[in-house]
Structure formats: structure tokens, C-alpha cells
C-alpha atoms as a PDB file:
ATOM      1  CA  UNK A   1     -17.782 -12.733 -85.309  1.00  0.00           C
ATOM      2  CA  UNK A   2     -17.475 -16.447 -85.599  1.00  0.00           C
ATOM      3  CA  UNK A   3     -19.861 -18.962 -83.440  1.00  0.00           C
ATOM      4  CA  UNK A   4     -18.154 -22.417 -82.455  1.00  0.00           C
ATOM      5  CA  UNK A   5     -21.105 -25.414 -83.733  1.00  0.00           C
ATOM      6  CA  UNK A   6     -22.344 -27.350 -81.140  1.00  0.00           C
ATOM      7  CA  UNK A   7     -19.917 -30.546 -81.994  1.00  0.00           C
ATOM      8  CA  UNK A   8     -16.842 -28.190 -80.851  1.00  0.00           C
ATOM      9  CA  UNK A   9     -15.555 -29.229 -77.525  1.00  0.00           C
ATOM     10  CA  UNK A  10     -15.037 -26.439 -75.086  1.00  0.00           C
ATOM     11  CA  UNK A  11     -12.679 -23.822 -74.677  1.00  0.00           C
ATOM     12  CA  UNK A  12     -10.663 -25.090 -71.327  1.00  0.00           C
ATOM     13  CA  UNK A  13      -8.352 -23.110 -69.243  1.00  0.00           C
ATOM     14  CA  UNK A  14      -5.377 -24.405 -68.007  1.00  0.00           C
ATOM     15  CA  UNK A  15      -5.887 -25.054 -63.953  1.00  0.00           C
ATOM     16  CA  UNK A  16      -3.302 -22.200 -62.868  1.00  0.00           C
ATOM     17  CA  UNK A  17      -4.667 -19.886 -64.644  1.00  0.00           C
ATOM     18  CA  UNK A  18      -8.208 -20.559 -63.758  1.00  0.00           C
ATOM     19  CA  UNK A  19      -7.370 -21.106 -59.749  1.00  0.00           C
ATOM     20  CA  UNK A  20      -5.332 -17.306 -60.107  1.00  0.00           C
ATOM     21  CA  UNK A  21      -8.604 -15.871 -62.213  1.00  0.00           C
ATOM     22  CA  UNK A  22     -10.745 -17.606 -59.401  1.00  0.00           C
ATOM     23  CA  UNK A  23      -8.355 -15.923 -56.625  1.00  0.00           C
ATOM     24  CA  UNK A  24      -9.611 -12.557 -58.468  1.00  0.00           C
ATOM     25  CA  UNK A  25     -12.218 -13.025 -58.474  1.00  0.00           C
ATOM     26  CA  UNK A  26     -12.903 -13.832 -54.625  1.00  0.00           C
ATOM     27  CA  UNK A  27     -10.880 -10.980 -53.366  1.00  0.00           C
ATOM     28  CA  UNK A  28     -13.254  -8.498 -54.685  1.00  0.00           C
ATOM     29  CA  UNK A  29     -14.659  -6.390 -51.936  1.00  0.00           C
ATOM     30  CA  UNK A  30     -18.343  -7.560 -52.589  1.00  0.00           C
ATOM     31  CA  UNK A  31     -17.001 -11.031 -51.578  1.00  0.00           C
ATOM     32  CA  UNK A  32     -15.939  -9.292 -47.975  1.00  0.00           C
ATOM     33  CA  UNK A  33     -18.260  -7.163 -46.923  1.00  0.00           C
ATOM     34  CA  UNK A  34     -19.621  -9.379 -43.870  1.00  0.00           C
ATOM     35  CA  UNK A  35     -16.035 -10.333 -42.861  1.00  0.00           C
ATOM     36  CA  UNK A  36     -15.403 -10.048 -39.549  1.00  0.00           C
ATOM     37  CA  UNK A  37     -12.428  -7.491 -38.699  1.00  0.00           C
ATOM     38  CA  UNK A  38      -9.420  -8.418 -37.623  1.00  0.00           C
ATOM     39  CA  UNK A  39     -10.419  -7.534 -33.711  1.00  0.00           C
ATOM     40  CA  UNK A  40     -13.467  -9.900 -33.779  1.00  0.00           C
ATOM     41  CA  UNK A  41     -10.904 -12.393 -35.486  1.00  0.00           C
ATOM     42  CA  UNK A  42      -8.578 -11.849 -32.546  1.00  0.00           C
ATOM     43  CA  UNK A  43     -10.845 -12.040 -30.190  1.00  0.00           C
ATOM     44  CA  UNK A  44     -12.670 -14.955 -31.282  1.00  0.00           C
ATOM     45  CA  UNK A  45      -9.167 -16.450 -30.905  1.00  0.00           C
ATOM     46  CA  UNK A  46      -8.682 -15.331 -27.120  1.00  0.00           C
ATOM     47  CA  UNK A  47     -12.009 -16.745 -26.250  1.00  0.00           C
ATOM     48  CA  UNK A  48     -11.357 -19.989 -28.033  1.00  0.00           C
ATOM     49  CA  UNK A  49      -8.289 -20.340 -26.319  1.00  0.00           C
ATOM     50  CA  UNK A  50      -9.911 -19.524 -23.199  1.00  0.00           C
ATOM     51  CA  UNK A  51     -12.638 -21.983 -23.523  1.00  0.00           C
ATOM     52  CA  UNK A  52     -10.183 -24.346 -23.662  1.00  0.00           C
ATOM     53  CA  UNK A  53      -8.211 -23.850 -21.069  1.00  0.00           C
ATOM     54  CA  UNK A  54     -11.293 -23.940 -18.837  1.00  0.00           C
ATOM     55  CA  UNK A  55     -12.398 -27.023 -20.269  1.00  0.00           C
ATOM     56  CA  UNK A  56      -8.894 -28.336 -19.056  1.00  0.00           C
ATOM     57  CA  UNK A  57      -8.769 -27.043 -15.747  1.00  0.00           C
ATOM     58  CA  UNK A  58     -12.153 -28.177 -15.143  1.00  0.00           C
ATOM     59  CA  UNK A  59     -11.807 -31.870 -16.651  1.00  0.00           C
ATOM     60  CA  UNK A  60      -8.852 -31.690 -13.707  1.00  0.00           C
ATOM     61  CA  UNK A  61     -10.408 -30.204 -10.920  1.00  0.00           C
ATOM     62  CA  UNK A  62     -12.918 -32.126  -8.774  1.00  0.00           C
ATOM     63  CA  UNK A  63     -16.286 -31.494  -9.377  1.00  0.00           C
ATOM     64  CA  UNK A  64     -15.404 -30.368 -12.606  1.00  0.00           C
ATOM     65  CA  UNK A  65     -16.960 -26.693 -13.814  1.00  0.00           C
ATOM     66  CA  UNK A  66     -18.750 -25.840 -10.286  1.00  0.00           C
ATOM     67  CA  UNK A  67     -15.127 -26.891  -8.296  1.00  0.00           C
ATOM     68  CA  UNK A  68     -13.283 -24.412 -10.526  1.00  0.00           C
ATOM     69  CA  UNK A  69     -15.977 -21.730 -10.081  1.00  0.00           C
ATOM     70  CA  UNK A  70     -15.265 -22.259  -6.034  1.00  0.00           C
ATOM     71  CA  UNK A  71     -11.872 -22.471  -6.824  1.00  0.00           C
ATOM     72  CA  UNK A  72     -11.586 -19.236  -8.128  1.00  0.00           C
ATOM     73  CA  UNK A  73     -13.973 -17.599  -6.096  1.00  0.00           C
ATOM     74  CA  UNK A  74     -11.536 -18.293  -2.832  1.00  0.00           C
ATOM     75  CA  UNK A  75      -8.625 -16.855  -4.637  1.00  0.00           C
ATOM     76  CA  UNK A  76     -10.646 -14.069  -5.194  1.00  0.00           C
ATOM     77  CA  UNK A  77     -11.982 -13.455  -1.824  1.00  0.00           C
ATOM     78  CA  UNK A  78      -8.217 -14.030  -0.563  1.00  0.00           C
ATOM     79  CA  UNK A  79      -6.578 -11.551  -2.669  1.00  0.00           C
ATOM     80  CA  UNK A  80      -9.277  -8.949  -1.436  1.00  0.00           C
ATOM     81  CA  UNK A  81      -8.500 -10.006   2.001  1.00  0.00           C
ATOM     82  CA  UNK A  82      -4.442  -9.652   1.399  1.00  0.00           C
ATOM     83  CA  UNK A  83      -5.562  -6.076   0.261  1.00  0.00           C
ATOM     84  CA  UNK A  84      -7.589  -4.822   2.902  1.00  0.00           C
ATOM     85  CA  UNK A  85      -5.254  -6.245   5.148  1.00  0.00           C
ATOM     86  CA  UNK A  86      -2.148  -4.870   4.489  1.00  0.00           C
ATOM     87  CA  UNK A  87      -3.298  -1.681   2.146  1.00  0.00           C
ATOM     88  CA  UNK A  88      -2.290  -0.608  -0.508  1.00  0.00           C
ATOM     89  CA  UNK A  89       1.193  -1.683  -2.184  1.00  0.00           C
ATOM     90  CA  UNK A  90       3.701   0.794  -1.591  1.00  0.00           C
ATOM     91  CA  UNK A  91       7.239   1.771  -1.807  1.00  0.00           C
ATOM     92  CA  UNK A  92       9.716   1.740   1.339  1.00  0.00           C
ATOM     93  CA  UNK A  93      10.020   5.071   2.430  1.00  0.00           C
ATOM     94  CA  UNK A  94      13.492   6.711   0.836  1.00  0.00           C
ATOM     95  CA  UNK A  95      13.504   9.396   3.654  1.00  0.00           C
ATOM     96  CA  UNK A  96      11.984  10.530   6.977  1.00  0.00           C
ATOM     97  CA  UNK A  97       8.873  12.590   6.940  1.00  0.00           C
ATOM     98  CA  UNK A  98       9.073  15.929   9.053  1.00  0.00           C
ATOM     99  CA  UNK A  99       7.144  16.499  12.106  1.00  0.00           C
ATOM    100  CA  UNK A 100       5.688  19.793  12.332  1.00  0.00           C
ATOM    101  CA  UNK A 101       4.380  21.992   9.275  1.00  0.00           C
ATOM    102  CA  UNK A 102       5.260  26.045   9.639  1.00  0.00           C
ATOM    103  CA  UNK A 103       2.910  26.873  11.926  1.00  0.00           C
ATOM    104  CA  UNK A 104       4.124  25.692  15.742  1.00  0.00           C
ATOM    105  CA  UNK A 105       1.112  24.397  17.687  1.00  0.00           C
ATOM    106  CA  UNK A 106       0.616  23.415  21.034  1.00  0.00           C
ATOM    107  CA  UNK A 107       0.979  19.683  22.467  1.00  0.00           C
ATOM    108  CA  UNK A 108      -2.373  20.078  23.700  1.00  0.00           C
ATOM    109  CA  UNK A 109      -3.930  21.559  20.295  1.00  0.00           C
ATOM    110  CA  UNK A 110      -2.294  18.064  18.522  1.00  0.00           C
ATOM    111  CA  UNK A 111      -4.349  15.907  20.542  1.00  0.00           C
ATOM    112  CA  UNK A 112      -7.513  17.563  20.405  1.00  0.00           C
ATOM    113  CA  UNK A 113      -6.964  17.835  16.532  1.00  0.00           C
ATOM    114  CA  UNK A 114      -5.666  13.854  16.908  1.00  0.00           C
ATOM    115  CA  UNK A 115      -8.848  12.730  19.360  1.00  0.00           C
ATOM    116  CA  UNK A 116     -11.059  14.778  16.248  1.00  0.00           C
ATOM    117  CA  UNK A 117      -9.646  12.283  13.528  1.00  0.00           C
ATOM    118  CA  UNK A 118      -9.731   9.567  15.530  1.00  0.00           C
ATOM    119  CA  UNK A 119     -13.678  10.380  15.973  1.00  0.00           C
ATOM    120  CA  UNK A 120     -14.152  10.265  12.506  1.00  0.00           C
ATOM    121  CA  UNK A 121     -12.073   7.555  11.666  1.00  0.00           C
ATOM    122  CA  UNK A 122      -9.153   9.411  10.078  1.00  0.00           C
ATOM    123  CA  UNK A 123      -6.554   7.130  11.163  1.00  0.00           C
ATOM    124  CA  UNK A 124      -3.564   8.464   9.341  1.00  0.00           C
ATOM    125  CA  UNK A 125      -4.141  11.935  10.286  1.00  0.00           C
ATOM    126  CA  UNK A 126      -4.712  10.734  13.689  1.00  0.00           C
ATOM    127  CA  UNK A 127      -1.686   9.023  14.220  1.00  0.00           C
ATOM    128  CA  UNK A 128       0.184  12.277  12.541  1.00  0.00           C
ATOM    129  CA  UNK A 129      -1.143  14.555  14.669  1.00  0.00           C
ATOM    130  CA  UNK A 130      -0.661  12.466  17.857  1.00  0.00           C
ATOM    131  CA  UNK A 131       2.946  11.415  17.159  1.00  0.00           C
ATOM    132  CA  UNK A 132       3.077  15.223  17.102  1.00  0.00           C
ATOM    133  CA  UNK A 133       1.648  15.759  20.246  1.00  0.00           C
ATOM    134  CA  UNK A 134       4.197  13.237  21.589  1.00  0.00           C
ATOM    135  CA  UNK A 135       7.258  15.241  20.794  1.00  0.00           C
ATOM    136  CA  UNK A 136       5.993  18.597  21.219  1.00  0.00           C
ATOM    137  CA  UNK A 137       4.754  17.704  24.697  1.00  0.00           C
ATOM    138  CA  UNK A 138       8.700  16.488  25.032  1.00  0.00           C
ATOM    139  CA  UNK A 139       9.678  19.786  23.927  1.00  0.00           C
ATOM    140  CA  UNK A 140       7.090  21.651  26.251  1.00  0.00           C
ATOM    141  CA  UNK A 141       8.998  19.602  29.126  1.00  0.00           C
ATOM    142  CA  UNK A 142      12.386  20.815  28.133  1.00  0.00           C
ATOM    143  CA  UNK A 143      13.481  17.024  27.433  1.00  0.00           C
ATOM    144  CA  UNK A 144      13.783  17.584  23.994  1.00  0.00           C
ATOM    145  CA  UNK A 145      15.117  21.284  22.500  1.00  0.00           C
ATOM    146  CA  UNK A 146      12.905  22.654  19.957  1.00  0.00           C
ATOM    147  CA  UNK A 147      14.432  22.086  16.571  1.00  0.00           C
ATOM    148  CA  UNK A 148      12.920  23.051  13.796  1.00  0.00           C
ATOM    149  CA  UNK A 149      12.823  19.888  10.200  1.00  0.00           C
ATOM    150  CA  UNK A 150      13.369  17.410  12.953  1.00  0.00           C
ATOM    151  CA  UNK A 151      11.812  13.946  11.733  1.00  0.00           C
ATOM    152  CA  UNK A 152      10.202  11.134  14.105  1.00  0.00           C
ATOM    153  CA  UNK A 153      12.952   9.032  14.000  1.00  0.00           C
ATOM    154  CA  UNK A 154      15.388  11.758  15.341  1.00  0.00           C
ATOM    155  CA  UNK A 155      12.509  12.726  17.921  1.00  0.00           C
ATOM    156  CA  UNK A 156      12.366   9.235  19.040  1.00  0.00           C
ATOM    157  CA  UNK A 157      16.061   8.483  19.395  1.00  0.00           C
ATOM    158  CA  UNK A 158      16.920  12.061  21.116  1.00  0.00           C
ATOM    159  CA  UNK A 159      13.889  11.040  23.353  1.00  0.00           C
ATOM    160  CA  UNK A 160      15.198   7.339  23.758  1.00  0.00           C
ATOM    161  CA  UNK A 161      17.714   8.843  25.672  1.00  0.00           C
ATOM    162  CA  UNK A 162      15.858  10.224  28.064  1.00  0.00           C
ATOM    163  CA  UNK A 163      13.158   8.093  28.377  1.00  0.00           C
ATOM    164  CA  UNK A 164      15.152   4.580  28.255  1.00  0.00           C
ATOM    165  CA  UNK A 165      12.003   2.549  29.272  1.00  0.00           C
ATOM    166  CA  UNK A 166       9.923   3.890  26.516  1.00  0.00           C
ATOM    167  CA  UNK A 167      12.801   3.591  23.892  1.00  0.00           C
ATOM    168  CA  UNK A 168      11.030   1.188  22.088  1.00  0.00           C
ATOM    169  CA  UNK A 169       7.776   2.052  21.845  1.00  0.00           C
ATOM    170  CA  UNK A 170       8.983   5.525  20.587  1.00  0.00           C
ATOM    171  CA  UNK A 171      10.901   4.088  17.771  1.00  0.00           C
ATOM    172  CA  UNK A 172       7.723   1.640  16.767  1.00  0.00           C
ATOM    173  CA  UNK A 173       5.632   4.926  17.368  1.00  0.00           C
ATOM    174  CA  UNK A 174       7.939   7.304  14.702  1.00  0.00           C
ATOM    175  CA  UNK A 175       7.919   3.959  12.203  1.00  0.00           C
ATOM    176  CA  UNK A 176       4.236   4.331  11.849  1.00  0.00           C
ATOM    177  CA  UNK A 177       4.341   7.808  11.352  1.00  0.00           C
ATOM    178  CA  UNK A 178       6.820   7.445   8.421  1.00  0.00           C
ATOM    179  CA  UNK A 179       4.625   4.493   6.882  1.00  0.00           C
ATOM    180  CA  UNK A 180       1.565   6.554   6.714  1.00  0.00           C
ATOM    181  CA  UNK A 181       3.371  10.164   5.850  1.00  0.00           C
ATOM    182  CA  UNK A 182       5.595   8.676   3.112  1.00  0.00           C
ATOM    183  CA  UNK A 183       5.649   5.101   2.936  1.00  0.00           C
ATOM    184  CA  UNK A 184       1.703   5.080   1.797  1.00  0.00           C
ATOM    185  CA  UNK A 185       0.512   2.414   4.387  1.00  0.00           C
ATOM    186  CA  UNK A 186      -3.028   2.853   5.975  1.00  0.00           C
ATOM    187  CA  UNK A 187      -2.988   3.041   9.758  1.00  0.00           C
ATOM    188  CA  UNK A 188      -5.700   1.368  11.920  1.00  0.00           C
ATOM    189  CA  UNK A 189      -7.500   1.788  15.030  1.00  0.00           C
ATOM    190  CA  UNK A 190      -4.962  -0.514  17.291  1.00  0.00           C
ATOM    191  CA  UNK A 191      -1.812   1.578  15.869  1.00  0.00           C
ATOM    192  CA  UNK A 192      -3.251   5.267  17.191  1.00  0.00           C
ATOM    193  CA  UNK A 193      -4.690   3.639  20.512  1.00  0.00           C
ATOM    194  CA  UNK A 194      -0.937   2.217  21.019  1.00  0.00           C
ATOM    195  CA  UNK A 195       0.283   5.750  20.187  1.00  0.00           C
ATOM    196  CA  UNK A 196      -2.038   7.680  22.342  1.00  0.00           C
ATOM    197  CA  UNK A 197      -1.084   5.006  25.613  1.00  0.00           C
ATOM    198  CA  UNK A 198       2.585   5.917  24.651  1.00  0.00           C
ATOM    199  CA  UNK A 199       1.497   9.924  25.082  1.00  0.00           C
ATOM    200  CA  UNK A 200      -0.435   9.321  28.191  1.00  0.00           C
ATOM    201  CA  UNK A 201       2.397   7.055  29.720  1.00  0.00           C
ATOM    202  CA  UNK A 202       5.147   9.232  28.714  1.00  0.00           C
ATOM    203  CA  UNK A 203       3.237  12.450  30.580  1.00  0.00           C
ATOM    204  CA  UNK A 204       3.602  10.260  33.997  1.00  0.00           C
ATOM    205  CA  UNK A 205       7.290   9.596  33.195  1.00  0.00           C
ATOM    206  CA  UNK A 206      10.112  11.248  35.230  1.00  0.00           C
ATOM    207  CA  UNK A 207      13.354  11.855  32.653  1.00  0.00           C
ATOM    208  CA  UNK A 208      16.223   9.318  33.618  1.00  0.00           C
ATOM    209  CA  UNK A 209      18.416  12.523  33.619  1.00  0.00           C
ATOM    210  CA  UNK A 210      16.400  13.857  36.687  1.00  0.00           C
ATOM    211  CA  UNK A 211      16.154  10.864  38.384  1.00  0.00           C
ATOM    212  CA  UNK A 212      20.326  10.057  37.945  1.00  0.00           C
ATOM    213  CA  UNK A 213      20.858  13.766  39.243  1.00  0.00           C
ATOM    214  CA  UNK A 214      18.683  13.447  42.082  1.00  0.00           C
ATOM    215  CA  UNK A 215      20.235   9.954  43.418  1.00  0.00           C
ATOM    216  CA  UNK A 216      23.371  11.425  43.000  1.00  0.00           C
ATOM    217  CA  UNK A 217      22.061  14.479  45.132  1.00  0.00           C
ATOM    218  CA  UNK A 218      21.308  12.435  47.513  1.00  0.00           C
ATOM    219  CA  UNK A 219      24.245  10.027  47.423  1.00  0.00           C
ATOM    220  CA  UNK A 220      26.383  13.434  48.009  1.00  0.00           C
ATOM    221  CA  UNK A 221      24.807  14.120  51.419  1.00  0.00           C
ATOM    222  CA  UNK A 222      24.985  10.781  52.404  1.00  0.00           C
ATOM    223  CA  UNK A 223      29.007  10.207  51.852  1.00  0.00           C
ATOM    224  CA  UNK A 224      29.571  14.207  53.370  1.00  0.00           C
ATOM    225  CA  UNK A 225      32.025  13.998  56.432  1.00  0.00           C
ATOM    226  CA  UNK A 226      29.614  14.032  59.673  1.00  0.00           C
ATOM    227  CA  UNK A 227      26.832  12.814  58.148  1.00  0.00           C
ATOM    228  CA  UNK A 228      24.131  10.857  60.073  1.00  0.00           C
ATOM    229  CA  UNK A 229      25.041   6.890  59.785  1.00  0.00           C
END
């Protein structure tokens, strides 16, 4: 083996070649060890980014950092607000729910297991089981024939019918049912009071059909020949 003198100049690579053998070296795995991975990369990234878009909302929102904070804290406390109000999001119902289950019960077994909700602050099942109540009590009057899959909104136009004054208030009464049995919606204290007026109202109610047979009863013996003037 031959040694180069000291008055020999250097061996020199050209620069490509030394920036590729440089390149190899680098991306050894020794070199790497202590990298972060590419989920710490990524989320360095998303907090950057988030930092400054902070930073910009802040530099435009009066009193700068704490204003945002307050900012976002009423949005907050709306949204919450927006959900306890109005429940959880749900689908419009694509069908009627069904009254009564297989078992018949009693109009007067639906309201005390209605009233035993309502105690405990089972408003959906309350509501259920008094909008049950409601039209088994009609059928227990013989204003409404016992029909077995009949939904509320049937119930309540069949019982519209009879019960013109309260036409209303039975269709708003067999909408809630529906929202809580199928459309998802959480009833609340006002909605079963309103229902359980309707069932105490109805109970005082004389049918339209009895009252138009009696008047024209009466209107009969009025018009016979001889009668009293």
C-alpha cells in the first residue's frame, strides 16, 4: 500500500456525489431514532394551525383572548339550551304508532298506570298511557267501536266526529303521542297536564250524536198535529 506525502493535495469528491453519500449517510436509522412519528407530526400541525386561528379570531374580537373565551362560552351554553329544549334530534315519524299492546286494559287501569308515571316523572309513558285512557274511555262509552291496530290519529278523527268541540285538542293530543312513540321527542310536564284536562273534559261531554237525536226528539213532538202551542 502506497501513502500520499504530505505536499499531495487532497483527494476531493465531486459535490453530487458527496451531497448523495451525505444523503446516506443521514437516512440511517441511528440518525432517526428520536423522530417524532408521523401522528405527533400531524398533530403538531393541527395545533399550529389552531393556534393560529385563535390568535386571529382573538386579534378581531374585542377584548381580545378573554372576549373569545366569553364568546364561545355563550355558544356553548346556547347549544345546550337548544338541546334540552327541544330534545333530542329526531326523524319525522314515517307512520302512526298503535294504541293498545295485546293485552286490553281498562280506561280506568290507563290512568292510574298514567297518574304513576306522571309521579315519577315518566313523561312519555305518561302521556302513552293517558292518550290511552282517552280512547278506551271513548270506547267504554260506545262513541267509538272497539277496533283492534287502531292508531291515535284514527282515534282522534273517528272521535272528532263525535266530539266536534274537542276536535282539536284530540288531534294535538294523538300528535304528541306519535312524537314520543315514534317520532323520538321527549314529552314534558305541560303536554300530559293538557292531555289529562282533555280526559277529564271529555268524561263531562255529551256526544253531538245524542244531543242532535234528542233535539230532534223533541222537535217531533213539538210539530205533531194537536200539539200544545
Amino acid at each position: 500500500m502506497s501513502w500520499r506525502s504530505a505536499d499531495e493535495p487532497p483527494v476531493t469528491l465531486p459535490r453530487d456525489p458527496a451531497r448523495e453519500a451525505a444523503r446516506r449517510e443521514l437516512s440511517k436509522g441511528m440518525y432517526h431514532e428520536n423522530d417524532p412519528s408521523w401522528y405527533e407530526r400531524a398533530m403538531d400541525a393541527f395545533w399550529e394551525w389552531l393556534d393560529k386561528v385563535f390568535g386571529a379570531a382573538s386579534a378581531a374580537t374585542p377584548g381580545g383572548t378573554l372576549g373569545l373565551v366569553v364568546i364561545v362560552l355563550a355558544v356553548l351554553a346556547l347549544l345546550g339550551a337548544l338541546w334540552w329544549r327541544l330534545g333530542t334530534p329526531h326523524r319525522t315519524p314515517t307512520s302512526s304508532a298503535v294504541l293498545f299492546d295485546d293485552r286490553p286494559r281498562s280506561a280506568a287501569e290507563h290512568r292510574a298506570t298514567a297518574e304513576a308515571q306522571a309521579a315519577q316523572g315518566h313523561w312519555n309513558q305518561a302521556v302513552q298511557e293517558r292518550m290511552r285512557a282517552v280512547v278506551r274511555s271513548l270506547e267504554e262509552r260506545a262513541l267509538l267501536d272497539v277496533r283492534p291496530g287502531r292508531t291515535a290519529d284514527e282515534a282522534a278523527s273517528e272521535a272528532g266526529s263525535v266530539l266536534p268541540a274537542h276536535a282539536d285538542r284530540l288531534h294535538a293530543a294523538a300528535r304528541d303521542f306519535d312524537d314520543v312513540t315514534y317520532g323520538g321527542r321527549s314529552a314534558a310536564e305541560g303536554t300530559y297536564r293538557r292531555l289529562a284536562d282533555l280526559d277529564t273534559d271529555l268524561e263531562r261531554t255529551k256526544p253531538a250524536l245524542a244531543s242532535s237525536a234528542a233535539d230532534t226528539a223533541s222537535t217531533a213532538r213539538n210539530t205533531r198535529p194537536g200539539a200544545a202551542g
